[in-house]
N, C-alpha and C. Protein backbone atom coordinates (compact mmCIF):
# COMPACT_ATOMS: atom_id res chain seq x y z
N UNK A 1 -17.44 -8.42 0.34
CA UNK A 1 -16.49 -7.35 0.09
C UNK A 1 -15.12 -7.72 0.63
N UNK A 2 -15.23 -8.01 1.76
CA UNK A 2 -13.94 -8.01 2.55
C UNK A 2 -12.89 -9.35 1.81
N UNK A 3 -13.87 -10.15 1.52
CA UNK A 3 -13.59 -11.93 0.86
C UNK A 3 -12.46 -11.61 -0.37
N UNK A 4 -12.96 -10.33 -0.85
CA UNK A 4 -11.61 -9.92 -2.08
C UNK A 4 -10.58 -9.34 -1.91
N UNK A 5 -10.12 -9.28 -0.44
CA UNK A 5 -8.92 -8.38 -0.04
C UNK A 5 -8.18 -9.58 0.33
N UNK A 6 -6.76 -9.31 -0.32
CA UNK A 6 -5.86 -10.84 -0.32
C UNK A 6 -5.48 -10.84 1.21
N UNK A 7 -4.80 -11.65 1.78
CA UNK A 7 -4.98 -11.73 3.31
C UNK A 7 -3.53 -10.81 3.84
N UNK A 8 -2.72 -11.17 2.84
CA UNK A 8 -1.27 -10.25 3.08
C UNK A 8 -1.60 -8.51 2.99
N UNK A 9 -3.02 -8.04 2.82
CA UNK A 9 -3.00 -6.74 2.71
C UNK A 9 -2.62 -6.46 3.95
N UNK A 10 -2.05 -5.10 3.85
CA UNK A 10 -2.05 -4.92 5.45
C UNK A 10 -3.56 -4.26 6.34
N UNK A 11 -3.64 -4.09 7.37
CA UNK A 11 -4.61 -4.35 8.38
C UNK A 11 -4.95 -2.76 8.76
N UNK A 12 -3.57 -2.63 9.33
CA UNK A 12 -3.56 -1.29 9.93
C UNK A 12 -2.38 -0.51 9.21
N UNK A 13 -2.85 0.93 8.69
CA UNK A 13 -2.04 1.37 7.57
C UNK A 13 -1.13 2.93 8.21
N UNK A 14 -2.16 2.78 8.97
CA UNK A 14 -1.28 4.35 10.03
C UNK A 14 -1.37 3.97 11.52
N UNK A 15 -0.53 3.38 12.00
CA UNK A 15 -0.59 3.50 13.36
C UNK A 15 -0.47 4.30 14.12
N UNK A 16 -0.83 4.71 15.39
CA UNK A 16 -1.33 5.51 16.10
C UNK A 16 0.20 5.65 16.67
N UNK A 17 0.48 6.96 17.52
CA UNK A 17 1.97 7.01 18.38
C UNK A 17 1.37 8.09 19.20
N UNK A 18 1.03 7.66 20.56
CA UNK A 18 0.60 8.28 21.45
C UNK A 18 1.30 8.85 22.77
N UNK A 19 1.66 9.48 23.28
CA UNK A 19 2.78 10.03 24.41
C UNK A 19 2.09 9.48 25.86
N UNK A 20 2.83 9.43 26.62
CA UNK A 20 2.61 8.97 28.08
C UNK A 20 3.19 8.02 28.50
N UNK A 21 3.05 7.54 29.86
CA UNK A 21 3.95 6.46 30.64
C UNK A 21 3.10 5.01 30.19
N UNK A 22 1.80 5.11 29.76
CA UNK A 22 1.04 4.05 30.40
C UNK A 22 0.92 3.41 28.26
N UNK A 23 0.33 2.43 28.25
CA UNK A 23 0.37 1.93 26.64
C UNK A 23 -1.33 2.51 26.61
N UNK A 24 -1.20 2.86 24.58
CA UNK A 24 -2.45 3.15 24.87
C UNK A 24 -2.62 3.05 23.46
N UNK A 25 -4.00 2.51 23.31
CA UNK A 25 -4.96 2.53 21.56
C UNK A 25 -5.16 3.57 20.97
N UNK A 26 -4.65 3.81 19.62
CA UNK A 26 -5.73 4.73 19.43
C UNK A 26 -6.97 4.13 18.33
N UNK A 27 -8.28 4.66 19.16
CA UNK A 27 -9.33 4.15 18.06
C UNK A 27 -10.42 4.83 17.86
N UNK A 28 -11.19 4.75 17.40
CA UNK A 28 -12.55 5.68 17.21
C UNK A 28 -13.89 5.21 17.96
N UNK A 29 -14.51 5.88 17.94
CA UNK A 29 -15.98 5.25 18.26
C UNK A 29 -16.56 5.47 16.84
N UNK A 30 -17.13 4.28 16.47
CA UNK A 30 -18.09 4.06 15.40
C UNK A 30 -19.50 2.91 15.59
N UNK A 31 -20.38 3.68 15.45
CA UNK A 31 -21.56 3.18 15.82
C UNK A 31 -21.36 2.20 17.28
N UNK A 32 -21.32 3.20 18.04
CA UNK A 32 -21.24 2.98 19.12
C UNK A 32 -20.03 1.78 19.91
N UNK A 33 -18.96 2.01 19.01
CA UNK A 33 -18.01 0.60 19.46
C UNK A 33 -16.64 1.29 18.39
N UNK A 34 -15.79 0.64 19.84
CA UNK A 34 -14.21 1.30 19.50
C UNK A 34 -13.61 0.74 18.61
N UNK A 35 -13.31 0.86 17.42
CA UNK A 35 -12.42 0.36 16.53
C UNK A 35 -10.99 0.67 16.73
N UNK A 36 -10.16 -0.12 16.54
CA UNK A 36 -8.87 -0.14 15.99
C UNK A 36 -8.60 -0.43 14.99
N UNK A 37 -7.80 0.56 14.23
CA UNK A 37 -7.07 0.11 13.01
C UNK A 37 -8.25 0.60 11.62
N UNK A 38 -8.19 -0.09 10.53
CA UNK A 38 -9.33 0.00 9.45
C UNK A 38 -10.86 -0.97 9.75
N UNK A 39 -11.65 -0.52 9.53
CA UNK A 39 -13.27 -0.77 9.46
C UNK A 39 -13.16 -2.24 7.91
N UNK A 40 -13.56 -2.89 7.77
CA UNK A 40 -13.57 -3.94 6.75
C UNK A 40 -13.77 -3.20 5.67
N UNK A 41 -14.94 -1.90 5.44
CA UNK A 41 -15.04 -1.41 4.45
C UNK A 41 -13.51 -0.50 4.43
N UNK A 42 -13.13 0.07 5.06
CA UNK A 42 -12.15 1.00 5.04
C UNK A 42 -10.76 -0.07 4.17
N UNK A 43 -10.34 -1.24 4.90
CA UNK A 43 -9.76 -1.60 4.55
C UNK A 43 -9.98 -1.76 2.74
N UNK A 44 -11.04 -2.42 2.33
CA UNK A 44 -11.46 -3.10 1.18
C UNK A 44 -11.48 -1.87 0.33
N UNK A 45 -11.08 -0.40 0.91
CA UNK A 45 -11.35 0.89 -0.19
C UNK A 45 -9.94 1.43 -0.28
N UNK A 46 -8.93 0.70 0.32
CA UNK A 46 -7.29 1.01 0.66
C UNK A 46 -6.86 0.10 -0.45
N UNK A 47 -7.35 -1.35 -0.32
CA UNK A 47 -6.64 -2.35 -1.07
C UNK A 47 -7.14 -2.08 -2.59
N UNK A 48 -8.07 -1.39 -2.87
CA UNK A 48 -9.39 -1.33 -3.87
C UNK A 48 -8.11 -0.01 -5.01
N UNK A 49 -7.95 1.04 -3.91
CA UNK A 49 -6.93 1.87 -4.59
C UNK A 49 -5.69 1.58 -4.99
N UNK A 50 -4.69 0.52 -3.75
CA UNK A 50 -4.04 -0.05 -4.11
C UNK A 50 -3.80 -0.87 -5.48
N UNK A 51 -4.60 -2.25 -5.30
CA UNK A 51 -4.60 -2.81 -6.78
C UNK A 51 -4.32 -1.74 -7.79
N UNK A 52 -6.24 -1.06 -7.90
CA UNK A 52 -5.96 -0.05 -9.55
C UNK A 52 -4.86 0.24 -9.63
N UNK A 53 -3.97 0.93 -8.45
CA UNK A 53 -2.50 1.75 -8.88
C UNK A 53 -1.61 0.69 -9.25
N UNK A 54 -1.79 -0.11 -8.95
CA UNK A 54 -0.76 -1.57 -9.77
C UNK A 54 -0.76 -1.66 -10.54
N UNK A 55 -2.38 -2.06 -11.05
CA UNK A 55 -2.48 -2.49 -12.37
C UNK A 55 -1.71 -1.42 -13.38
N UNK A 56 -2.17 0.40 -13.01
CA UNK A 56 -2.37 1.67 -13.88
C UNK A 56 -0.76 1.41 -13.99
N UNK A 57 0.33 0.90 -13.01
CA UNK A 57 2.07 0.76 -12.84
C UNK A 57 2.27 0.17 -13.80
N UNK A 58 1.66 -1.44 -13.78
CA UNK A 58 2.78 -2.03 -15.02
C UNK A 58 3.22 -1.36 -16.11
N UNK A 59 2.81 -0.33 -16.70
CA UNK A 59 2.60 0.35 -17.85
C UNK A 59 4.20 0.97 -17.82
N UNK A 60 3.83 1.69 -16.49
CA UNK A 60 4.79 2.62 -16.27
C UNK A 60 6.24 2.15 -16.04
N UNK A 61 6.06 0.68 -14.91
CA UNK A 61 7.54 0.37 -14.97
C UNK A 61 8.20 -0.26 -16.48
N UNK A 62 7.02 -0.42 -17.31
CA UNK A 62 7.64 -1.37 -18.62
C UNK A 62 8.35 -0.25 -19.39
N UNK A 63 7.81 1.05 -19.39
CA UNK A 63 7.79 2.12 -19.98
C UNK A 63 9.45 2.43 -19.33
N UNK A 64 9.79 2.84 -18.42
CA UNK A 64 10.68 2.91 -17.07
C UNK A 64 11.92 2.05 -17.66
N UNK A 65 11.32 0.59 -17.94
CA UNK A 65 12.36 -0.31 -17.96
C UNK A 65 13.22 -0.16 -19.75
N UNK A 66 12.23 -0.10 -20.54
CA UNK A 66 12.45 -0.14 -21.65
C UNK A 66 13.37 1.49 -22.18
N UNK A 67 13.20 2.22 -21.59
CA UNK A 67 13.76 3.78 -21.41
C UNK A 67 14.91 4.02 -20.97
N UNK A 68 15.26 2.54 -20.09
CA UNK A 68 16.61 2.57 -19.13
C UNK A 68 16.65 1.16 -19.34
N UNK A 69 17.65 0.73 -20.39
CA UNK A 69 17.50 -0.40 -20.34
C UNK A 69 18.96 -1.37 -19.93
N UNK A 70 19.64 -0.22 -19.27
CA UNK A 70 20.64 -0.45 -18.26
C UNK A 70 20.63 -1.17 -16.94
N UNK A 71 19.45 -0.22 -16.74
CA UNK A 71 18.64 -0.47 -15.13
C UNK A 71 18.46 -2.15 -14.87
N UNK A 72 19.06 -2.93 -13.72
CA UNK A 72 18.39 -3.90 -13.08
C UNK A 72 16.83 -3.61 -12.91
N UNK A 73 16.35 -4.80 -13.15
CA UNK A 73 14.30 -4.55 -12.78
C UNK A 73 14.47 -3.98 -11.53
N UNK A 74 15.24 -4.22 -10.66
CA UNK A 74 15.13 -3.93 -9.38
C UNK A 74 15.49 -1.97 -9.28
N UNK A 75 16.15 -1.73 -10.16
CA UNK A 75 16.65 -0.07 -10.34
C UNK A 75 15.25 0.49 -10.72
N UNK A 76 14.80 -0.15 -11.82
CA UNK A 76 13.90 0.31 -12.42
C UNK A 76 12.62 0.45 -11.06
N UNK A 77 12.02 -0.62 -10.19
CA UNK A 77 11.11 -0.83 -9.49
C UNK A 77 11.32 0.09 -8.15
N UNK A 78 12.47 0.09 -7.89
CA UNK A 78 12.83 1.78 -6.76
C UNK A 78 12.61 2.78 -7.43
N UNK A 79 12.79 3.27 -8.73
CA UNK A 79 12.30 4.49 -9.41
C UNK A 79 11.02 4.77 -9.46
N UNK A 80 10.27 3.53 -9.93
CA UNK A 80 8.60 3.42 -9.62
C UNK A 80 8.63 3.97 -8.51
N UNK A 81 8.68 3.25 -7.33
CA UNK A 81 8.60 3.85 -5.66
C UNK A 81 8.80 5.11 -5.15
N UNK A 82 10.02 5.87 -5.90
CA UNK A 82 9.88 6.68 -5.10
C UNK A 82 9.02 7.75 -5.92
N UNK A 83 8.82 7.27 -6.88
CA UNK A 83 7.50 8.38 -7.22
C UNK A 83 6.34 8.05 -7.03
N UNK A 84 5.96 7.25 -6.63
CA UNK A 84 4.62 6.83 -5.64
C UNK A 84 4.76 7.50 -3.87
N UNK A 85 6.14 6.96 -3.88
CA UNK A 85 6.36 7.67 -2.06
C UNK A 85 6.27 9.57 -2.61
N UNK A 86 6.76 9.93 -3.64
CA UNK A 86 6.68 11.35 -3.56
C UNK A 86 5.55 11.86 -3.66
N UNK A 87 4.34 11.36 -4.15
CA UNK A 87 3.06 11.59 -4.23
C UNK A 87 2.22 11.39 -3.25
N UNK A 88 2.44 10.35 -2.42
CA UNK A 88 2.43 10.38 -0.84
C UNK A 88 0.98 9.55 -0.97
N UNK A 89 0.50 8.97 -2.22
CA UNK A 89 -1.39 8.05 -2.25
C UNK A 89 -1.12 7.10 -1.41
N UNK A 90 0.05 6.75 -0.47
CA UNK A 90 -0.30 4.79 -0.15
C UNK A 90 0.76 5.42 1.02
N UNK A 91 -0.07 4.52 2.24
CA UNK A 91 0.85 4.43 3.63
C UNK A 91 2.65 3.55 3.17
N UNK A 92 2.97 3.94 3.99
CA UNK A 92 4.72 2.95 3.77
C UNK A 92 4.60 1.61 3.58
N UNK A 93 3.36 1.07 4.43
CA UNK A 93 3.17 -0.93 4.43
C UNK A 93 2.00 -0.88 3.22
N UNK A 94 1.44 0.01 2.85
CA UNK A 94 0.65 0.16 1.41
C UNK A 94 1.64 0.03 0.50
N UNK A 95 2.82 0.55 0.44
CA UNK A 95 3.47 1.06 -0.83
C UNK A 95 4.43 -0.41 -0.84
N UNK A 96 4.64 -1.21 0.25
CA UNK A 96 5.67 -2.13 0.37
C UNK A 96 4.71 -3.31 -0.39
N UNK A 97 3.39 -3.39 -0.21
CA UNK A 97 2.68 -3.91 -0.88
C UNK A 97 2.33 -3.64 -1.86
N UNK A 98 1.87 -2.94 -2.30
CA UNK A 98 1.77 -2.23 -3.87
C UNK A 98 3.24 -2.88 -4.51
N UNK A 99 4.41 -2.72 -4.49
CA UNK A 99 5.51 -2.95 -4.69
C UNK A 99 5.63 -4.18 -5.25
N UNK A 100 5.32 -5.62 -3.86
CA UNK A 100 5.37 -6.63 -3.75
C UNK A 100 4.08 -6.84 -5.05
N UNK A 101 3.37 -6.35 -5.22
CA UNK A 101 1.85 -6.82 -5.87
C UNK A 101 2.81 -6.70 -7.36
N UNK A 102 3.15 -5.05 -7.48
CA UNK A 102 3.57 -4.65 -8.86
C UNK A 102 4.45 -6.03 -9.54
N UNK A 103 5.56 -5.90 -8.67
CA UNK A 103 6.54 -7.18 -9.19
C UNK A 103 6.45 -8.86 -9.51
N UNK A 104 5.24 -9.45 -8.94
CA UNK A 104 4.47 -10.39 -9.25
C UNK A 104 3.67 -10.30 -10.40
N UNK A 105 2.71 -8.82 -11.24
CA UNK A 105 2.17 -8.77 -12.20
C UNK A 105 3.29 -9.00 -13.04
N UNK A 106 4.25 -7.97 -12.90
CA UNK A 106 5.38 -7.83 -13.99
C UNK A 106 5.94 -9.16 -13.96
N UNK A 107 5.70 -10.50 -13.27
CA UNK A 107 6.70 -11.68 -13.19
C UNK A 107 8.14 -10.95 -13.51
N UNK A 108 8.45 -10.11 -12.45
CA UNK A 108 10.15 -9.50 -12.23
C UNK A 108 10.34 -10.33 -10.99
């Protein structure tokens, strides 16, 4: 499972921001042991949503681009974004990736 998640995914998608003087983790107990960050499956069901929404994008930025055909790819690919950020499906280092993924399918 984990073997299909490209290595640039990111790791940890919400980091923790905890108050006090002293540094501190935040993590869970799962089966008896503290995790930090995503579980391998957790991760592999982040990147899993990710991709599909890439793939389901190209559509949209071609659609996007061809509609505005003024737009730099790059105008066009912030318009994508912020309607992914307004929908709020993908952490900020999700969406910077999603992004990075989208623009490599599209060879933009």
């Amino acid at each position: 499972m984990s073997q299909q998640v490209p290595e640039d995914f990111p790791r940890n998608v919400t980091p923790a921001s905890l108050a006090g003087a002293h540094p501190k983790l935040a993590g869970r107990l799962i089966d008896g042991k503290f995790v930090v960050g995503l579980t391998e499956e957790e991760r592999f069901e982040r990147w899993d949503i990710c991709e599909d929404l890439a793939q389901q994008l190209i559509g949209v930025a071609r659609k996007e681009a061809s509609k505005h055909p003024e737009h730099s790819r790059d105008v066009t690919l912030e318009r994508v974004r912020r309607g992914i950020e307004g929908k709020r499906w993908t952490s900020a280092v999700e969406t910077d990736w999603l992004m990075a993924r989208l623009r490599c399918l599209l060879e933009w």
